[in-house]
PDB file of N, CA and C in Angstrom:
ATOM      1  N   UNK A   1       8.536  31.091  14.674  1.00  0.00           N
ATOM      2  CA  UNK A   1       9.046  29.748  14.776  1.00  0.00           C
ATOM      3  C   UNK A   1       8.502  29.130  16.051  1.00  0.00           C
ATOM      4  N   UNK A   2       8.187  27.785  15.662  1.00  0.00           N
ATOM      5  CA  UNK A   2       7.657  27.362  17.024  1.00  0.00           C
ATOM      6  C   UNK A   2       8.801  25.744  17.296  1.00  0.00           C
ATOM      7  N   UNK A   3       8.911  25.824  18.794  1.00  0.00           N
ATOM      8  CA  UNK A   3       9.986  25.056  19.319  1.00  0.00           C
ATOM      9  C   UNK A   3       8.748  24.087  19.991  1.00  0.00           C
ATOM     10  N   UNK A   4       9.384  22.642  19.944  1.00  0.00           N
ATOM     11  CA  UNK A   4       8.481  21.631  20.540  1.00  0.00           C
ATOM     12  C   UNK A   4      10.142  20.830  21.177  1.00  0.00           C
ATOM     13  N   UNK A   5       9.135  20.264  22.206  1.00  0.00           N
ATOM     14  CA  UNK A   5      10.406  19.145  22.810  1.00  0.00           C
ATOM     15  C   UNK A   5       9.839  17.889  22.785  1.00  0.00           C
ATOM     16  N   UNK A   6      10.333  16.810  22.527  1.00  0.00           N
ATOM     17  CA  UNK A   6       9.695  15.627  22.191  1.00  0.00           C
ATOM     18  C   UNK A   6      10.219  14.622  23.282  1.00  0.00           C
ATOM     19  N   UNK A   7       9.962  13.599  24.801  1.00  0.00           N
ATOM     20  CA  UNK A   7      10.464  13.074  25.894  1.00  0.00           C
ATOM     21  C   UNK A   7      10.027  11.635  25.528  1.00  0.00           C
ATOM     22  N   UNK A   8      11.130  10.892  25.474  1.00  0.00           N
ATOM     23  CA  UNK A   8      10.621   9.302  25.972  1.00  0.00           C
ATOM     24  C   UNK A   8      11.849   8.773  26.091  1.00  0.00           C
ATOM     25  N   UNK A   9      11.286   7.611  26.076  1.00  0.00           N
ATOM     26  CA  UNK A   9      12.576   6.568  26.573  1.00  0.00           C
ATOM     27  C   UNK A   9      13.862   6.378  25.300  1.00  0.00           C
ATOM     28  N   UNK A  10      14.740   5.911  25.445  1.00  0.00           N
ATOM     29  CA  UNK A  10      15.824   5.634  24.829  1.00  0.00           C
ATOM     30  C   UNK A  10      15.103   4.802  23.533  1.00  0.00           C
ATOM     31  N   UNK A  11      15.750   4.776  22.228  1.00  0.00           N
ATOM     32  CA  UNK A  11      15.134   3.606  21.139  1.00  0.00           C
ATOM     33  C   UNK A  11      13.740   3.687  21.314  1.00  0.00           C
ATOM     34  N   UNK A  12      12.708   4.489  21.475  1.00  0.00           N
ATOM     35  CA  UNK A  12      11.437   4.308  21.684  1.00  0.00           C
ATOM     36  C   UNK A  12      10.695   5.423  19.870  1.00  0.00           C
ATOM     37  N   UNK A  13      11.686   5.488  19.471  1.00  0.00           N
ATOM     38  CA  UNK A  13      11.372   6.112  18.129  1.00  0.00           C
ATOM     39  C   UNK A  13      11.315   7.567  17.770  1.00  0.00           C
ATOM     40  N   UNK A  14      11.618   8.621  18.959  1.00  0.00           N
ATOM     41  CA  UNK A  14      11.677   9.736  18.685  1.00  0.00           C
ATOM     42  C   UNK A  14      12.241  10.586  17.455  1.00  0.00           C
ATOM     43  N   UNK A  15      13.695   9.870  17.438  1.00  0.00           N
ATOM     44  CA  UNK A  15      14.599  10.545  16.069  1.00  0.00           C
ATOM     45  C   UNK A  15      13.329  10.150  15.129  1.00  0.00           C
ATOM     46  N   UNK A  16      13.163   8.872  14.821  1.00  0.00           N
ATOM     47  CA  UNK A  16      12.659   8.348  13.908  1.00  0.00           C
ATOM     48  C   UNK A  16      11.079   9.270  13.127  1.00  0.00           C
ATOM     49  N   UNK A  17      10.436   9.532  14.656  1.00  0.00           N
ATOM     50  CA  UNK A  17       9.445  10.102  14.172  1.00  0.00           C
ATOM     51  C   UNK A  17       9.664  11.820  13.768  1.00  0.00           C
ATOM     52  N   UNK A  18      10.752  12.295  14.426  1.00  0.00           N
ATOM     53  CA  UNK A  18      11.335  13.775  14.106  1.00  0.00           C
ATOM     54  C   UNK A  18      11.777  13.495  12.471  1.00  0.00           C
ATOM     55  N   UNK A  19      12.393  12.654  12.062  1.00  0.00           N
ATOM     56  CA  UNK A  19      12.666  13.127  10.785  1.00  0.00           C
ATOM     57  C   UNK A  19      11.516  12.503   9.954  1.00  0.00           C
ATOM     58  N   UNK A  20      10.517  11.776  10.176  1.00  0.00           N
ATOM     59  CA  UNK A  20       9.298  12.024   9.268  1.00  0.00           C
ATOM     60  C   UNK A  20       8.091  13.250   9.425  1.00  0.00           C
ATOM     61  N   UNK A  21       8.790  13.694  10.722  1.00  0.00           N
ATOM     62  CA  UNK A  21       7.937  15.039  10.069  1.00  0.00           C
ATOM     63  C   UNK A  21       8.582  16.040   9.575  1.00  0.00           C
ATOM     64  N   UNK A  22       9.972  16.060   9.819  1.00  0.00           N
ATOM     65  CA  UNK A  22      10.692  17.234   9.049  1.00  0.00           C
ATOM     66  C   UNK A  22      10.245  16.998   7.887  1.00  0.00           C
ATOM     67  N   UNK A  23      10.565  15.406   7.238  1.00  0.00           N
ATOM     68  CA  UNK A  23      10.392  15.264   6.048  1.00  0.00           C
ATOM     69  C   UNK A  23       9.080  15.934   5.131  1.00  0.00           C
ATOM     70  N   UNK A  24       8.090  16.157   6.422  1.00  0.00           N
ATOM     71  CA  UNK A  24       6.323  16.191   6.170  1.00  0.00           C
ATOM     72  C   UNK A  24       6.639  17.726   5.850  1.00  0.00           C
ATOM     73  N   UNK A  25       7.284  18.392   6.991  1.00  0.00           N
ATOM     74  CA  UNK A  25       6.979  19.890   6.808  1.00  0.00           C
ATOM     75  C   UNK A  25       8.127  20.268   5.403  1.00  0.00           C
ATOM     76  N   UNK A  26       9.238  19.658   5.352  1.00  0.00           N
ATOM     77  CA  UNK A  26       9.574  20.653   4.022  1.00  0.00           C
ATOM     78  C   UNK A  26       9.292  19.978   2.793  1.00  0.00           C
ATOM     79  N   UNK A  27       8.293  19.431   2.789  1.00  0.00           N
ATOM     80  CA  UNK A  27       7.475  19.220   1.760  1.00  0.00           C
ATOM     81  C   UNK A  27       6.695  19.770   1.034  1.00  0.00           C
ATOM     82  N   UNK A  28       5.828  20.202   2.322  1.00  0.00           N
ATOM     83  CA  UNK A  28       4.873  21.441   2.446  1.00  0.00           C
ATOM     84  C   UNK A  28       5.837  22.631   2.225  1.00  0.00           C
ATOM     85  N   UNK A  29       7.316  23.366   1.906  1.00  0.00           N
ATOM     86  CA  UNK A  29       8.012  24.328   2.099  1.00  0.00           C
ATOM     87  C   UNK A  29       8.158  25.250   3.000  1.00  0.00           C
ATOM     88  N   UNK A  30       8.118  24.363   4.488  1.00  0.00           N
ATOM     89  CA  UNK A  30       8.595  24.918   5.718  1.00  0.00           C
ATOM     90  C   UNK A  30       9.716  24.727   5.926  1.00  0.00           C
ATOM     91  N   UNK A  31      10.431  26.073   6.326  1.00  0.00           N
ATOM     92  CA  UNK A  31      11.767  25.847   7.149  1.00  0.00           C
ATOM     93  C   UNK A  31      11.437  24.876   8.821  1.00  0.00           C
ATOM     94  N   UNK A  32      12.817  24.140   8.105  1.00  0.00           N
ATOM     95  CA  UNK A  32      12.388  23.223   9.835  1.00  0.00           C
ATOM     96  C   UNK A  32      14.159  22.819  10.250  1.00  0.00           C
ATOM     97  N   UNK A  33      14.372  23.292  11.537  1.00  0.00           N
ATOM     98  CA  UNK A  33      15.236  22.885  11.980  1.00  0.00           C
ATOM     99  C   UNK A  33      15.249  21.877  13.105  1.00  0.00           C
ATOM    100  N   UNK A  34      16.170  20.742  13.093  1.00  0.00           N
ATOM    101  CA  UNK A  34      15.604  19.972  13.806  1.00  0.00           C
ATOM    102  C   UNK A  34      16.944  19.747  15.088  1.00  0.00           C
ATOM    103  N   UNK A  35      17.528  20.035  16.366  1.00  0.00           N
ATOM    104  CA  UNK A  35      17.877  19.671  17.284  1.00  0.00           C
ATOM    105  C   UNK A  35      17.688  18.728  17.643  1.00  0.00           C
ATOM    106  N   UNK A  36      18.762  17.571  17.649  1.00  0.00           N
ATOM    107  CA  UNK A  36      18.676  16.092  17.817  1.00  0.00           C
ATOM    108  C   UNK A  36      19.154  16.076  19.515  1.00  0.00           C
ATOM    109  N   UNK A  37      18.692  15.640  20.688  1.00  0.00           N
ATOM    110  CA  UNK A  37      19.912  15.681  21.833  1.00  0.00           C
ATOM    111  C   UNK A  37      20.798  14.711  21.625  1.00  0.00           C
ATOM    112  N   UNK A  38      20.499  13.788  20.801  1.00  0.00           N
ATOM    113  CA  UNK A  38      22.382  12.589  20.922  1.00  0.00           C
ATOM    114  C   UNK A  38      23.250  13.499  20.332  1.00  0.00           C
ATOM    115  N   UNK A  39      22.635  14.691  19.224  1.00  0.00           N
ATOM    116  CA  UNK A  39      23.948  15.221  18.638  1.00  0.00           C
ATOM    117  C   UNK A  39      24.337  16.462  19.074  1.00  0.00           C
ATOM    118  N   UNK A  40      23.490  16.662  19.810  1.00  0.00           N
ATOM    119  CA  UNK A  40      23.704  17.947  20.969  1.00  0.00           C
ATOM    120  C   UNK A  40      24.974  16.969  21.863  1.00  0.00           C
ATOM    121  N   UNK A  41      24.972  16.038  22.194  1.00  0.00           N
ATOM    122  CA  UNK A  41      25.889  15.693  23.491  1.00  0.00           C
ATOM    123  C   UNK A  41      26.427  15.172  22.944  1.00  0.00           C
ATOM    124  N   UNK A  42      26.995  14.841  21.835  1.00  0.00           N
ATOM    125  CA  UNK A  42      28.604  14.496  21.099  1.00  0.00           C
ATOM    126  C   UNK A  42      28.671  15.714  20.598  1.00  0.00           C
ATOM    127  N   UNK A  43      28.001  16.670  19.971  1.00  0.00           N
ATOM    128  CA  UNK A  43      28.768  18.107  19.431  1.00  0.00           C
ATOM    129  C   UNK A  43      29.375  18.996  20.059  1.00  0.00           C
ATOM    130  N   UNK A  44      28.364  19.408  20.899  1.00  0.00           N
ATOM    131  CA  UNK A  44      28.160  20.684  22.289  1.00  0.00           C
ATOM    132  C   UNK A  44      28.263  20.731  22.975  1.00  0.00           C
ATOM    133  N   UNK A  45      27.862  19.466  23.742  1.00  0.00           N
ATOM    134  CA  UNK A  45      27.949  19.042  25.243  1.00  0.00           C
ATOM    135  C   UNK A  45      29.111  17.614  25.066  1.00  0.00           C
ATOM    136  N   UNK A  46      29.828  17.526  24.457  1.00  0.00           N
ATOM    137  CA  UNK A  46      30.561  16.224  24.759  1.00  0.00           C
ATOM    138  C   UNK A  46      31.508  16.101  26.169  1.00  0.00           C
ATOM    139  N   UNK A  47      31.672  17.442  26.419  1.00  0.00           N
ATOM    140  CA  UNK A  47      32.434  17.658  27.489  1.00  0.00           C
ATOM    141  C   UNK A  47      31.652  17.065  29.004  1.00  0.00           C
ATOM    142  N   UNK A  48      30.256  17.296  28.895  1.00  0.00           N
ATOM    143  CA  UNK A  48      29.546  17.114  29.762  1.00  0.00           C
ATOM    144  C   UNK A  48      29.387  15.293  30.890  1.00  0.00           C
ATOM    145  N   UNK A  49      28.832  15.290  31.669  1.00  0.00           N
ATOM    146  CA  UNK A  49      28.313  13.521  32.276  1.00  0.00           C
ATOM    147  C   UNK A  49      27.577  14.060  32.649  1.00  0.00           C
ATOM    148  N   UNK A  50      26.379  12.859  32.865  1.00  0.00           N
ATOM    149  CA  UNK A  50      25.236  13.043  33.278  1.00  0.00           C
ATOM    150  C   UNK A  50      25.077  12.630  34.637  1.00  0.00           C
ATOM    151  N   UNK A  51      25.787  13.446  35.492  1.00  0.00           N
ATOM    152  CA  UNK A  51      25.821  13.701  36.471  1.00  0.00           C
ATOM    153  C   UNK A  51      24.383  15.370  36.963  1.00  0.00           C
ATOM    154  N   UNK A  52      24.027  15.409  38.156  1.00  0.00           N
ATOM    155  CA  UNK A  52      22.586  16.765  38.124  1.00  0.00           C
ATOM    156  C   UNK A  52      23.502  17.961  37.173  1.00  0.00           C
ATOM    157  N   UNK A  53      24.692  17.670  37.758  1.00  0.00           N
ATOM    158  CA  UNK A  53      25.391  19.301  37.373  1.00  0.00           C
ATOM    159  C   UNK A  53      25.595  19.323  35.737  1.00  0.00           C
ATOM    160  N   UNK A  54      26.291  18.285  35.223  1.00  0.00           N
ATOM    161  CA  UNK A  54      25.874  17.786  33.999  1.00  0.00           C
ATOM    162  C   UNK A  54      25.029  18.159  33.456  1.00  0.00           C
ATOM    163  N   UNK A  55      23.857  17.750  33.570  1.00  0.00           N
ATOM    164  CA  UNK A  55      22.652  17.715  32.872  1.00  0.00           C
ATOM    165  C   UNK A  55      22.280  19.166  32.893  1.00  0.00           C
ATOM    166  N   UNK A  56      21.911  19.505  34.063  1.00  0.00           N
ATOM    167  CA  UNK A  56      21.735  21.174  34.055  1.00  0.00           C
ATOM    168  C   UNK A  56      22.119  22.131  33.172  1.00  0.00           C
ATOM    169  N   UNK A  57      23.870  21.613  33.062  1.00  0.00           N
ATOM    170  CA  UNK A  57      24.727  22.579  32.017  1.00  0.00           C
ATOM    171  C   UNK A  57      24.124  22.123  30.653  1.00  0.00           C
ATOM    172  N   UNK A  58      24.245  21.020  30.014  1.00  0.00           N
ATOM    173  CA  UNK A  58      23.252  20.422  28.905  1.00  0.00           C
ATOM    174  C   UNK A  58      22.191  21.510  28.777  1.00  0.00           C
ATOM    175  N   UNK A  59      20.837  21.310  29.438  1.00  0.00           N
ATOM    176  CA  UNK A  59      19.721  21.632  29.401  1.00  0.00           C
ATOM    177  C   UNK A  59      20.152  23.195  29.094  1.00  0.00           C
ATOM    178  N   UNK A  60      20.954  24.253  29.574  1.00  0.00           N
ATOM    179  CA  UNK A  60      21.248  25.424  29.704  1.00  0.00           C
ATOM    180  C   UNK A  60      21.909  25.885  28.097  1.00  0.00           C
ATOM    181  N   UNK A  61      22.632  24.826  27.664  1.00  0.00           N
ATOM    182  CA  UNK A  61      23.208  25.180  26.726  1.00  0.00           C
ATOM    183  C   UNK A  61      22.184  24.837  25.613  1.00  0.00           C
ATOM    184  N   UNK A  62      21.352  23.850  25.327  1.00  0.00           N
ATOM    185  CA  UNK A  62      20.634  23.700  24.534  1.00  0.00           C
ATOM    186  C   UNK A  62      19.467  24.714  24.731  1.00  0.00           C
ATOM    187  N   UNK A  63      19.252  25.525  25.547  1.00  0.00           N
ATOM    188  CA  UNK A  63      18.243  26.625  25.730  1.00  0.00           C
ATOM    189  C   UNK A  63      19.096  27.751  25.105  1.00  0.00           C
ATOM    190  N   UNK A  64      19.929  28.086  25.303  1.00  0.00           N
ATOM    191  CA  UNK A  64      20.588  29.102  24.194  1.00  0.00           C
ATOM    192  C   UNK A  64      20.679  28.903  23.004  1.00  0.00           C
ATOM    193  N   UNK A  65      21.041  27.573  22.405  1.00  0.00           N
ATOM    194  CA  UNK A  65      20.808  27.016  21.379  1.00  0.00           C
ATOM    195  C   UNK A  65      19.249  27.383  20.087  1.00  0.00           C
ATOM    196  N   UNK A  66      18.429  27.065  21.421  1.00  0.00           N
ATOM    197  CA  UNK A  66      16.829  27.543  21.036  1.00  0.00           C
ATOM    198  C   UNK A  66      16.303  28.561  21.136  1.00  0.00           C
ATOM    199  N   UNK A  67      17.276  29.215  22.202  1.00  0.00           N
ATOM    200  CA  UNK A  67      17.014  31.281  21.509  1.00  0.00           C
ATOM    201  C   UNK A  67      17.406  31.788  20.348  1.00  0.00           C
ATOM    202  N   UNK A  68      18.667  31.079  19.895  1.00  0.00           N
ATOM    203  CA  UNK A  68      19.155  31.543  18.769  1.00  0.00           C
ATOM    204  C   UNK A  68      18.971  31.290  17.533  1.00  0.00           C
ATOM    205  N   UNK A  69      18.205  29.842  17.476  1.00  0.00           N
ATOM    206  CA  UNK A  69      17.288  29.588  16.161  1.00  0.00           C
ATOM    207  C   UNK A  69      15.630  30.298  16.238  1.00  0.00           C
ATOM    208  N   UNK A  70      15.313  30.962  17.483  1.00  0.00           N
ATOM    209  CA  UNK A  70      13.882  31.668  17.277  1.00  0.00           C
ATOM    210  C   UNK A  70      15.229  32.907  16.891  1.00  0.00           C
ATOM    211  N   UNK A  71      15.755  33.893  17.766  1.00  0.00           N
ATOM    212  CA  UNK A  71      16.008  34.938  16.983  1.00  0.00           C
ATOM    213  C   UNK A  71      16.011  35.019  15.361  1.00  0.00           C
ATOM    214  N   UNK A  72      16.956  33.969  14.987  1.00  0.00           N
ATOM    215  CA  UNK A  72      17.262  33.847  13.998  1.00  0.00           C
ATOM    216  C   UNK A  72      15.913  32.782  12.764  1.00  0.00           C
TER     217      UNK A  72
END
């Protein structure tokens, strides 16, 4: 499994372009899981602010997150 991280600005089209390629790869009949961060930080992290310490814990928890879909 390969993990990519995708960075830009707010509304600049990221979701948008993540689910046309999910759409691309299980087309082709790839498993594709896709980690959204808005729904990482209302699911997982809602507890969190984006405060350094914040974010850190975020970033930490979504890295376990991404060990456990390569283990798995």
């Amino acid at each position: 499994m390969r993990l990519y991280k995708v960075f830009g600005l707010p509304c600049s089209g990221k979701t948008t372009l993540s689910d046309m390629v999910q759409q691309e790869l299980t087309k082709k009949r790839l498993h594709v899981a896709r980690l959204d961060g808005d729904d990482v930080r209302k699911g997982i992290c809602g507890d969190l602010d984006f405060s350094d310490e914040g974010r850190k814990e975020n970033l930490r928890r979504i890295a376990e997150i991404c060990k456990l879909f390569n283990r798995n």
